[in-house]
Protein backbone atom coordinates (compact mmCIF):
# COMPACT_ATOMS: atom_id res chain seq x y z
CA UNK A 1 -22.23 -20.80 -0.16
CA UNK A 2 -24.80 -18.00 0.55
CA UNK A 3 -26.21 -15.92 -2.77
CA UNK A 4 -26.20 -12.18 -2.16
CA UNK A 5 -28.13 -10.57 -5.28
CA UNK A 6 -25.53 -7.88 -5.39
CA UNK A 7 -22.39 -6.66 -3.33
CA UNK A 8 -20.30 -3.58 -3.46
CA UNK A 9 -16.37 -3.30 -4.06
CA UNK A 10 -14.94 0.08 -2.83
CA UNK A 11 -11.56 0.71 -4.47
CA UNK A 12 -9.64 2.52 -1.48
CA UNK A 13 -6.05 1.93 -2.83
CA UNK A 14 -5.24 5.60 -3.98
CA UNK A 15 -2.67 8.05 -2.95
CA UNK A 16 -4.73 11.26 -3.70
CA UNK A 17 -0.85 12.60 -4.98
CA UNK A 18 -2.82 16.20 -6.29
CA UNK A 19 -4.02 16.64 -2.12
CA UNK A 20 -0.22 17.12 -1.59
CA UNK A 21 0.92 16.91 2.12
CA UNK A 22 -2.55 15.80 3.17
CA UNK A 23 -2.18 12.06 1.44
CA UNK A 24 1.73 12.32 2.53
CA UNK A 25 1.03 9.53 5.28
CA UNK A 26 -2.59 8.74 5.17
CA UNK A 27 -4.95 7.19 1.92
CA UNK A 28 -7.49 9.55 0.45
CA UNK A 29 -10.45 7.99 1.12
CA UNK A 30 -9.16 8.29 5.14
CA UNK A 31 -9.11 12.13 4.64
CA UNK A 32 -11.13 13.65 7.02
CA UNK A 33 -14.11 15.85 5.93
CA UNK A 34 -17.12 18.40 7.31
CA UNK A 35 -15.13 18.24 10.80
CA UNK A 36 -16.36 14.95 11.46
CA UNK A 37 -15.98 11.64 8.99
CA UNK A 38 -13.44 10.83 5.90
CA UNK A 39 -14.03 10.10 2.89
CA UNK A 40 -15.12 6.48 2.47
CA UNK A 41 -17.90 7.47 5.16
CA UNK A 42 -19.82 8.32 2.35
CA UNK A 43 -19.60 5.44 -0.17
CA UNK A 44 -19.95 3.18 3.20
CA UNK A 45 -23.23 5.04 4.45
CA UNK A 46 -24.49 4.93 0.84
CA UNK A 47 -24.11 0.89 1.10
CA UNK A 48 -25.87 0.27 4.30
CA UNK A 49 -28.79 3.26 3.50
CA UNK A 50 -29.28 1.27 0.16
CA UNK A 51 -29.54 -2.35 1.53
CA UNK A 52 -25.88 -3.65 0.07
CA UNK A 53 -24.71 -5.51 3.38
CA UNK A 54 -21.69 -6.89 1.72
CA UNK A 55 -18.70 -4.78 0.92
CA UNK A 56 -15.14 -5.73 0.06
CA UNK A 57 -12.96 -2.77 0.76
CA UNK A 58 -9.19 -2.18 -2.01
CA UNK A 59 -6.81 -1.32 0.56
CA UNK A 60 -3.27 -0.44 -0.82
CA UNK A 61 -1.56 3.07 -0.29
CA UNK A 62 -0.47 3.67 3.76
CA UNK A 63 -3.86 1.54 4.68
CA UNK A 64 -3.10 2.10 8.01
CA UNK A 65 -5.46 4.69 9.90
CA UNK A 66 -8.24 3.32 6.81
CA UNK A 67 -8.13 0.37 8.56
CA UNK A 68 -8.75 1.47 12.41
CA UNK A 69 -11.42 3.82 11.32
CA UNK A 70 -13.59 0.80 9.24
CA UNK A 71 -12.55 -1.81 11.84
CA UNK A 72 -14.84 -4.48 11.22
CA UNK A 73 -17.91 -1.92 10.41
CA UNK A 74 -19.19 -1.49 13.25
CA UNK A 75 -20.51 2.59 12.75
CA UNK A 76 -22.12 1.78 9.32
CA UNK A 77 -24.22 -1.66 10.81
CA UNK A 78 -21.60 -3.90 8.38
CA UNK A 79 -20.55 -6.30 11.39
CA UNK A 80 -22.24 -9.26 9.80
CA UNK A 81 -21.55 -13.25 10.43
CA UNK A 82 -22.51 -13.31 6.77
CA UNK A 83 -21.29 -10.80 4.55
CA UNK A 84 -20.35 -7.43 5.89
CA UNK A 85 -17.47 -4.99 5.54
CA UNK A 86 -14.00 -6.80 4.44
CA UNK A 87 -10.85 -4.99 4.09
CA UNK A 88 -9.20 -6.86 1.07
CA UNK A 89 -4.95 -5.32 1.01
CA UNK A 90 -2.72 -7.43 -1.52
CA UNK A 91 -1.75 -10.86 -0.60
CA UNK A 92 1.29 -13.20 -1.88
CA UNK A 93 -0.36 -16.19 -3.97
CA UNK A 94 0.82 -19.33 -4.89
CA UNK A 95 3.69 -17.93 -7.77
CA UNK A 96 4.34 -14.64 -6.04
CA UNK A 97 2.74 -11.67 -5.04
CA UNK A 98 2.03 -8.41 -6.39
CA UNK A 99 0.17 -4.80 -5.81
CA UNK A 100 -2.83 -4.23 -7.56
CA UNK A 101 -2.04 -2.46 -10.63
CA UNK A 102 -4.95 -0.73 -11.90
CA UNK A 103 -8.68 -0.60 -10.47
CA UNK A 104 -9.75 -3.40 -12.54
CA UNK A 105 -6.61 -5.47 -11.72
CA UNK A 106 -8.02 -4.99 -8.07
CA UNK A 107 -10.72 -6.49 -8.90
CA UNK A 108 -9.29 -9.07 -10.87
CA UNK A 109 -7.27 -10.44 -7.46
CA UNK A 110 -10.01 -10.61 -5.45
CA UNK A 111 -12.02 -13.10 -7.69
CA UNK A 112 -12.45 -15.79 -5.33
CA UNK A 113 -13.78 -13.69 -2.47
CA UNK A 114 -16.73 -12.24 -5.33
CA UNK A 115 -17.25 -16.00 -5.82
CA UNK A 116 -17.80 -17.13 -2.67
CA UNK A 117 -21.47 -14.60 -2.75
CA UNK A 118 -22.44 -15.50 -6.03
CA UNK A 119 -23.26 -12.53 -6.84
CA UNK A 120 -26.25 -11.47 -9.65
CA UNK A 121 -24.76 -8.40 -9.68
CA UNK A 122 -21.05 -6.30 -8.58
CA UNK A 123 -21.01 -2.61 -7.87
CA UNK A 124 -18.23 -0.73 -8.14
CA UNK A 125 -16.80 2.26 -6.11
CA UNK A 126 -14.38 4.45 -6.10
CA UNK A 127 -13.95 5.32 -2.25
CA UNK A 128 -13.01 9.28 -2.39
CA UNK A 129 -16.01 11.19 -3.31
CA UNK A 130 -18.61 12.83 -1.77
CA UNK A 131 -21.95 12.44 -2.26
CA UNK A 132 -25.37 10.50 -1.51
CA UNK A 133 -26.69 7.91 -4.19
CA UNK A 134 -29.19 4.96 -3.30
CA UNK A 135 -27.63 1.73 -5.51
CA UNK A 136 -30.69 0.20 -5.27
CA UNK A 137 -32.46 2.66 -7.28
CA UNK A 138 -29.69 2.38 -9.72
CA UNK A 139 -29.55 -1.99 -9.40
CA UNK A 140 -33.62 -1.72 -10.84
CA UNK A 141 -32.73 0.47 -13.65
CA UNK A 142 -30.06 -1.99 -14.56
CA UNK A 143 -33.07 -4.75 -14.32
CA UNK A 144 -35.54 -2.60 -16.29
CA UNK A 145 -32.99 -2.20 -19.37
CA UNK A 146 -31.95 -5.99 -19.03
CA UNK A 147 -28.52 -3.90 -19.08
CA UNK A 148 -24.71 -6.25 -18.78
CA UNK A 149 -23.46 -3.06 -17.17
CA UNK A 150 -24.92 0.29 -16.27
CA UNK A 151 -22.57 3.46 -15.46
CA UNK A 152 -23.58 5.85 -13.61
CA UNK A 153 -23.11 9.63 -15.06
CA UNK A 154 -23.58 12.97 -14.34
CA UNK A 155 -24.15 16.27 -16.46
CA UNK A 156 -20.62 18.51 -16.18
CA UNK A 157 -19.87 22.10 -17.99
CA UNK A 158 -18.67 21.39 -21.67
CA UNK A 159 -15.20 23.28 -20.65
CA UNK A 160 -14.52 20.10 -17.66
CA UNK A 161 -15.78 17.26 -19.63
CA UNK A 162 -12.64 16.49 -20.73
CA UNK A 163 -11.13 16.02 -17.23
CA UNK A 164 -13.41 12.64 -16.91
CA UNK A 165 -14.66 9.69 -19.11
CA UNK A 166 -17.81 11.03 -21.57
CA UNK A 167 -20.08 8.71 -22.62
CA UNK A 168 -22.15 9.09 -25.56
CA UNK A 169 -26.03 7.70 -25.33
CA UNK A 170 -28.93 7.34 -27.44
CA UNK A 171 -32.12 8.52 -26.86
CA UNK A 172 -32.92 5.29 -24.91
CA UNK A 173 -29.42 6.07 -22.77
CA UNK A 174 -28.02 3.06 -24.25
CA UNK A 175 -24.35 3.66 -24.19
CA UNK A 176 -22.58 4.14 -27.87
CA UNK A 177 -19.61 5.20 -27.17
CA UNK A 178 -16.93 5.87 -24.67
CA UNK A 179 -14.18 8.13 -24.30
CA UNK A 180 -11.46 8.24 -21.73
CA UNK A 181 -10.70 11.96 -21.11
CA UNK A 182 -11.38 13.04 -24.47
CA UNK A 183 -9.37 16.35 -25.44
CA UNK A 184 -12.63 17.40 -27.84
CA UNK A 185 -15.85 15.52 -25.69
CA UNK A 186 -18.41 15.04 -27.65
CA UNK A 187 -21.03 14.61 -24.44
CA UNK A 188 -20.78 16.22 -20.77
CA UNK A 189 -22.20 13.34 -19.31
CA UNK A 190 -19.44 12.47 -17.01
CA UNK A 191 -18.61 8.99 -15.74
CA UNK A 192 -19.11 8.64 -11.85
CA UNK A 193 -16.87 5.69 -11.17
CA UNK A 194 -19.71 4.15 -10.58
CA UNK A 195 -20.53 0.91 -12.27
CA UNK A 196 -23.05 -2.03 -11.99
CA UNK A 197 -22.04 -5.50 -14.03
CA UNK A 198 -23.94 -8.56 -14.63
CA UNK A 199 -20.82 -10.61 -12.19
CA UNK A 200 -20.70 -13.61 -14.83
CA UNK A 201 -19.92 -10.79 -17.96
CA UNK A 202 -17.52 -8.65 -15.54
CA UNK A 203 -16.05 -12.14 -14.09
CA UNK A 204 -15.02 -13.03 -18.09
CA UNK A 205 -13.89 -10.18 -19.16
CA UNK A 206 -11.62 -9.99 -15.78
CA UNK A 207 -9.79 -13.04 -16.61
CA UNK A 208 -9.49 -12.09 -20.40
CA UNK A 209 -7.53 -9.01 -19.68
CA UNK A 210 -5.94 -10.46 -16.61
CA UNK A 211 -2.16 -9.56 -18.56
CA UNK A 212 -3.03 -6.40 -19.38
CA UNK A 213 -0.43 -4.28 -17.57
CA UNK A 214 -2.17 -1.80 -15.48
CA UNK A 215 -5.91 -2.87 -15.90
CA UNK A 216 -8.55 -0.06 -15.83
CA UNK A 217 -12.03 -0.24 -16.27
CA UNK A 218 -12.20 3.00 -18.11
CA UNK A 219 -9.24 2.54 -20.34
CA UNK A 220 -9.38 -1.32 -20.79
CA UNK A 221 -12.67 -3.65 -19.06
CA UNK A 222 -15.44 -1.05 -20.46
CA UNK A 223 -14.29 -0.34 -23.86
CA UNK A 224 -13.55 -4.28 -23.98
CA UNK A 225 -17.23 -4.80 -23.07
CA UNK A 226 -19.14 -2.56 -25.71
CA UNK A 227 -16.90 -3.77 -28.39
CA UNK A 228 -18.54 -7.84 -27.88
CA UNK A 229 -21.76 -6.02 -28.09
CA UNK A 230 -22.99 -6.23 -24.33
CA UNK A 231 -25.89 -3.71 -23.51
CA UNK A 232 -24.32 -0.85 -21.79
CA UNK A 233 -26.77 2.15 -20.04
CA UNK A 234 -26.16 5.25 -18.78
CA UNK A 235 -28.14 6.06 -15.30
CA UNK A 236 -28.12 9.77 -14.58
CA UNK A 237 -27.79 11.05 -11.47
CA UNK A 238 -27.87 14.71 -10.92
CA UNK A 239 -27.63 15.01 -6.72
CA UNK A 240 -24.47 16.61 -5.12
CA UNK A 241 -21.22 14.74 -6.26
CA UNK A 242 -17.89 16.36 -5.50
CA UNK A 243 -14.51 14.89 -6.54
CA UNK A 244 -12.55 16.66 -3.73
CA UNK A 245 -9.40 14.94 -5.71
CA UNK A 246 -7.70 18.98 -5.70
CA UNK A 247 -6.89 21.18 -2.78
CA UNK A 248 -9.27 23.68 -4.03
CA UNK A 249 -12.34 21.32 -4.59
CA UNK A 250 -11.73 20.00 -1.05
CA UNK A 251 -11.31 23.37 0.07
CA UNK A 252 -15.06 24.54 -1.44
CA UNK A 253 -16.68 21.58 -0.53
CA UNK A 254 -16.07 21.74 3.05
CA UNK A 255 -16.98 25.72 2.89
CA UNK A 256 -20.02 24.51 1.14
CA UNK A 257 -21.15 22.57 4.77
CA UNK A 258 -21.32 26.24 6.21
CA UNK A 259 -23.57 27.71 4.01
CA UNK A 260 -26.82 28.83 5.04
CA UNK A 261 -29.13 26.83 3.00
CA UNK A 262 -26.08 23.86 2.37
CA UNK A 263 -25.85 22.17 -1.01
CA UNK A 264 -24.82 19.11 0.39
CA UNK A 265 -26.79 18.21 3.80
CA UNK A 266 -25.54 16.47 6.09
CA UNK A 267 -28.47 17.09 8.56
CA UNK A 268 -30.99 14.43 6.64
CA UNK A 269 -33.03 11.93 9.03
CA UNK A 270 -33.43 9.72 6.23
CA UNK A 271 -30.19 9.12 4.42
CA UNK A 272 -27.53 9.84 7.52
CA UNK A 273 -23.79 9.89 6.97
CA UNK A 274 -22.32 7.12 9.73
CA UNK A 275 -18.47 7.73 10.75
CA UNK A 276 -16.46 5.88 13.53
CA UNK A 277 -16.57 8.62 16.52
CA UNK A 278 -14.03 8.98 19.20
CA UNK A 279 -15.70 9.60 22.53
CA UNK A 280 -14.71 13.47 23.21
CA UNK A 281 -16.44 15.54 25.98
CA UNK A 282 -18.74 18.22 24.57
CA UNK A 283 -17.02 20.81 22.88
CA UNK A 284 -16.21 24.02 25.44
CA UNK A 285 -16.44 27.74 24.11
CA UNK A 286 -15.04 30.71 26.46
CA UNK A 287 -16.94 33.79 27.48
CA UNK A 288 -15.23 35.86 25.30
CA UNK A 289 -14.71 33.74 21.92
CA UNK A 290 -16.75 34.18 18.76
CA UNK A 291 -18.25 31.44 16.41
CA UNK A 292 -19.62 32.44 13.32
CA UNK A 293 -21.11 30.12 10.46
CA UNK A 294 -19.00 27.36 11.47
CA UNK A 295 -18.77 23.49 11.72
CA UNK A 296 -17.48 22.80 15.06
CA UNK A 297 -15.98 19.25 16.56
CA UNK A 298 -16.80 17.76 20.01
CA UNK A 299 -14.19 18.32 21.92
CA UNK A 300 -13.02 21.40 20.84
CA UNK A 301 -11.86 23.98 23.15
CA UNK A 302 -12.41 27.60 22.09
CA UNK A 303 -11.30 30.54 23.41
CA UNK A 304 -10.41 32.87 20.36
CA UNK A 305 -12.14 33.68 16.95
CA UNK A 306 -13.75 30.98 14.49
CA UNK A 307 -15.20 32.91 11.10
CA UNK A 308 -16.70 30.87 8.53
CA UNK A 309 -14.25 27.69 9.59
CA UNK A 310 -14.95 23.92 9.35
CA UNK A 311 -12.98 22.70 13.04
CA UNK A 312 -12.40 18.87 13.74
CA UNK A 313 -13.12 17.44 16.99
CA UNK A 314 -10.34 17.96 20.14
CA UNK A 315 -9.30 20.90 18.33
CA UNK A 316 -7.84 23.64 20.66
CA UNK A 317 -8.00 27.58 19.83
CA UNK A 318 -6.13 29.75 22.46
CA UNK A 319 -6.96 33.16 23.46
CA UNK A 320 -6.89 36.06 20.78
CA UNK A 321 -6.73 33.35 18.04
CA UNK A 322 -8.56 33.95 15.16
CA UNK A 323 -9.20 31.20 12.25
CA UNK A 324 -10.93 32.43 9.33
CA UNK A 325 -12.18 30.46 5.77
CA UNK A 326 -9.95 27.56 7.33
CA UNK A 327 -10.36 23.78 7.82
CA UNK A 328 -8.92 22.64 11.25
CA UNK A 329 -8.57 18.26 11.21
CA UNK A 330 -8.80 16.65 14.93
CA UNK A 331 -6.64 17.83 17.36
CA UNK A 332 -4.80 20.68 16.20
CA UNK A 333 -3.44 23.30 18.14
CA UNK A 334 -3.75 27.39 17.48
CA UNK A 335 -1.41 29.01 19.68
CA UNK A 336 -2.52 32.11 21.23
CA UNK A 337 -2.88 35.64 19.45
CA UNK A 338 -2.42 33.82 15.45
CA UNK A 339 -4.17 34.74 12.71
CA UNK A 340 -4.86 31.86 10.33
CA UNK A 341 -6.88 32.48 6.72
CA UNK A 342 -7.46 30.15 4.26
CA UNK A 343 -5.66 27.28 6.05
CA UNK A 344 -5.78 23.97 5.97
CA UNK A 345 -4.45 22.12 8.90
CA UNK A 346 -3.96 18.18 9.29
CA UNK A 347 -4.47 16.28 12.32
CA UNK A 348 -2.39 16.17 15.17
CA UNK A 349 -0.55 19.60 14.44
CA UNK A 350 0.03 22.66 16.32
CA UNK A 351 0.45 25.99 15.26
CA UNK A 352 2.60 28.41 17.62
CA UNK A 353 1.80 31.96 19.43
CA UNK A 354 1.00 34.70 16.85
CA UNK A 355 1.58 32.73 13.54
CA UNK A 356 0.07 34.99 10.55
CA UNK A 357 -0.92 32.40 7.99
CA UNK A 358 -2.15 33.41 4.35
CA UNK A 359 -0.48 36.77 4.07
CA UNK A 360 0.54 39.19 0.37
CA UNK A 361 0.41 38.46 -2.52
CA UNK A 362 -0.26 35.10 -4.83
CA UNK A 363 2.77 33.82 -6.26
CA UNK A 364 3.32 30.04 -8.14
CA UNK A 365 4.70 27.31 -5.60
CA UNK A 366 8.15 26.37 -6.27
CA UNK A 367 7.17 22.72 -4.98
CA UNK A 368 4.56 21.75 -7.37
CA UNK A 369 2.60 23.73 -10.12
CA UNK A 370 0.27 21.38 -10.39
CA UNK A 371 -0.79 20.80 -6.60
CA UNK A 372 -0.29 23.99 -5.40
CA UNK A 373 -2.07 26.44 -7.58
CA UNK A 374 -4.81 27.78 -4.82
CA UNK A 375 -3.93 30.91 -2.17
CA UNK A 376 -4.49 28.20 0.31
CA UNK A 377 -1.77 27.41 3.49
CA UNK A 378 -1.48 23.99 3.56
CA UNK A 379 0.00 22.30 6.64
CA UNK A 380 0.44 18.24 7.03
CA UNK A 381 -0.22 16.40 9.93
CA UNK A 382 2.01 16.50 13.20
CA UNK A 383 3.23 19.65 11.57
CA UNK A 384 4.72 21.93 14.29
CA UNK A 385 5.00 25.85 13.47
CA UNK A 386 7.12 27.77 15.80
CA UNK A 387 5.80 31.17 17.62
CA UNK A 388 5.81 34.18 15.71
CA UNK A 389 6.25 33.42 11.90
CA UNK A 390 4.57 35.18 8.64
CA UNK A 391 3.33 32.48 6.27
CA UNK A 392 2.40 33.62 2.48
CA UNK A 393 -0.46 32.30 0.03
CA UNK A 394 0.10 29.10 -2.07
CA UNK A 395 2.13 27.31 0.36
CA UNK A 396 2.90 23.95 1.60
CA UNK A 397 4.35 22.85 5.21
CA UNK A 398 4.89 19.19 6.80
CA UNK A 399 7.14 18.30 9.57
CA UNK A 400 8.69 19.93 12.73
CA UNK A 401 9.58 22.83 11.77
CA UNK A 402 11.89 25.30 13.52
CA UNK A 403 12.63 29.44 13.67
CA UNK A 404 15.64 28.52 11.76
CA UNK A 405 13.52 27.08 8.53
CA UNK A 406 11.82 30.68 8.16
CA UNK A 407 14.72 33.32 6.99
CA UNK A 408 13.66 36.48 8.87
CA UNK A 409 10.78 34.72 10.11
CA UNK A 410 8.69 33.92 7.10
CA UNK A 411 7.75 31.76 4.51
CA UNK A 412 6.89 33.72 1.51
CA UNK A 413 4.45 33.00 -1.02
CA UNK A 414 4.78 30.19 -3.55
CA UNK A 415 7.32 28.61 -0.64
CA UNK A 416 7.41 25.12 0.95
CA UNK A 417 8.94 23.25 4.43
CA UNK A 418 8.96 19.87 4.26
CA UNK A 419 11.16 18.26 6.56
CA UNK A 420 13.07 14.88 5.83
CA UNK A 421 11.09 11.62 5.71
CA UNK A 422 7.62 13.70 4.88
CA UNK A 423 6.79 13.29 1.36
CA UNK A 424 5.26 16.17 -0.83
């Protein structure tokens, strides 16, 4: 058995159901981001720039592209013979199988292969933000305060505390209390989703709750923890940390790349981001086209308009195209002469010849209130959009669509196409 002081388990199970047609085929942490990685890029990079060469990764929801893009780690220096990047799906047992039901259940099922490091120490991820933490800083703090868990937090507005765990500190940061999405917080120290346990605590307290249905560590493992007394601490962080769990909060943290001074740089020599890249030629823009304040792909082909856009590699934008305050995945097509504003467009899809996207007046989407409740176009992947249609604000497309789907050749405000087998 080799002892690794501590290793990292990245929960990378979740549907992202609030990012609509975007999670319709692919897992949320494989969402791509800033033109150029997904999600778990950043929790991974974080890992390796910290000196945490072990990571299990919770695969669950349509694992399929998460898979091909971690491979066995290769981009993020996690191809070890000892240790490494593992991707850990559910497996049938000896007396059945069964999904992981809960992040702490997750964690729960994949006791043995925790056990077989020997960990001093687990840290726990959540696979689906963005942001740029060294663990190791964190792991000493832990040390200092001879803490059995430490949980990472980070100062919110009063009015959005209540969207996220609060914890409640002394003036030492020793935890007192904890509340799960309190409707009157007392704190607006948020909780991260980022935890280090003593393994031997964590290990107990796993097994203990091991029937509890749906097993969360905010609902069920921490609250279990600081009621037997254990020393819980609060470590503050107060870098860049987006959830991009909402259309809109993906939507302003990818404009947020194109700013002039960025909040969130992806630029640094000293903490870099590491992706799996396809090999693309270099990315080719005509005489004619324009290119202002924008991320741009390799690959990409330009021969229209790009204003204050973030475009994905092998993306192609045809002649008198223009793409304005719009995110553009890999390989999506602009036909010629369209107008798109405030789109966002999965991979693999292609927009016909003069499509007007983002047009009148806001109105409430008659798919989902809850989802769709930005002016935003948003368009799934392998979408197809036929020549010459008028698309609204607030609206939601996946599929092949046809002429025939768009009565008098639009799709007004508030509307939605999806097409059979495509999921909302």
């Amino acid at each position: 058995m080799v002892k690794k002081e501590m290793i990292a388990m990245l929960l990378a199970g979740g549907q992202g159901s609030r990012l609509g047609v975007l999670t319709s085929k692919v897992a949320k942490p494989a969402v791509p981001f800033g033109g150029k990685y997904r999600f778990i890029d950043f929790p991974l990079s974080n890992c390796i720039n910290s000196g945490i060469d072990t990571v299990g990764v919770l695969t669950q929801y349509q694992p399929q592209l998460l898979n091909s893009h971690i491979g066995i780690g290769i981009p993020w220096d996690l191809d070890r013979n000892v240790g490494g990047v593992s991707i850990l799906p559910p497996y049938e047992r000896v007396g059945g199988s069964s999904w992981y039901s809960g992040t702490a259940n997750a964690i729960y099922q994949n006791i043995d292969f925790i056990d077989q490091y020997n960990p001093d120490y687990v840290l726990i991820l959540g696979g689906d933000h963005i942001y740029k933490m060294d663990y190791e800083v964190m792991l000493e703090y832990h040390k200092a305060n001879k803490a059995d868990l430490t949980i990472a937090a980070m100062p919110v507005p009063m009015e959005e505390a209540s969207r996220f765990g609060v914890i409640i500190t002394d003036e030492n940061k020793r935890i007192t209390e904890f509340e799960e999405k309190p409707e009157h917080p007392r704190s607006n120290l948020a909780n991260m989703g980022i935890y280090i346990f003593n393994w031997p605590l964590l290990r107990q307290a796993l097994i203990d709750m091991k029937d509890v249905p749906e097993c969360d560590f905010g609902k069920h493992i921490i609250p279990g923890i600081q009621q037997s007394g254990a020393r819980l601490f609060c470590y503050e962080f107060n870098g860049y940390w987006k959830d991009v769990g909402t259309l809109g909060s993906y939507w302003e943290a990818n404009m947020e790349l194109i700013e002039l001074i960025p909040v969130f740089n992806l630029y640094e020599e000293f903490w870099k981001i590491y992706t799996k890249s396809d090999i693309l030629p270099p990315q080719y823009i005509a005489a004619d086209a324009t290119v202002t304040r924008s991320l741009v792909g390799e690959g990409a082909e330009i021969e229209g308009s790009v204003i204050n856009s973030v475009i994905g590699p092998g993306v192609i934008i045809e002649k008198g195209a223009e793409v304005r305050d719009s995110i553009l995945m890999a390989h999506v097509t602009v036909g010629a002469g369209s107008k798109l504003e405030k789109t966002i467009i999965a991979e693999g899809s292609t927009v016909g010849k003069n499509v007007t996207t983002g047009v009148g007046e806001y109105a409430e989407s008659q798919l989902s209130k809850k989802i769709y409740c930005f002016d935003l176009v948003t368009v799934g992947e392998n979408t197809v959009i036929p020549d010459g249609v008028t698309i609204g604000k607030n609206v939601a497309i996946s599929g092949v669509t046809e002429a025939a789907d768009y009565p008098d050749g639009k799709l007004p405000s508030g509307g939605y196409i999806i097409k059979a087998g495509v999921t909302r």
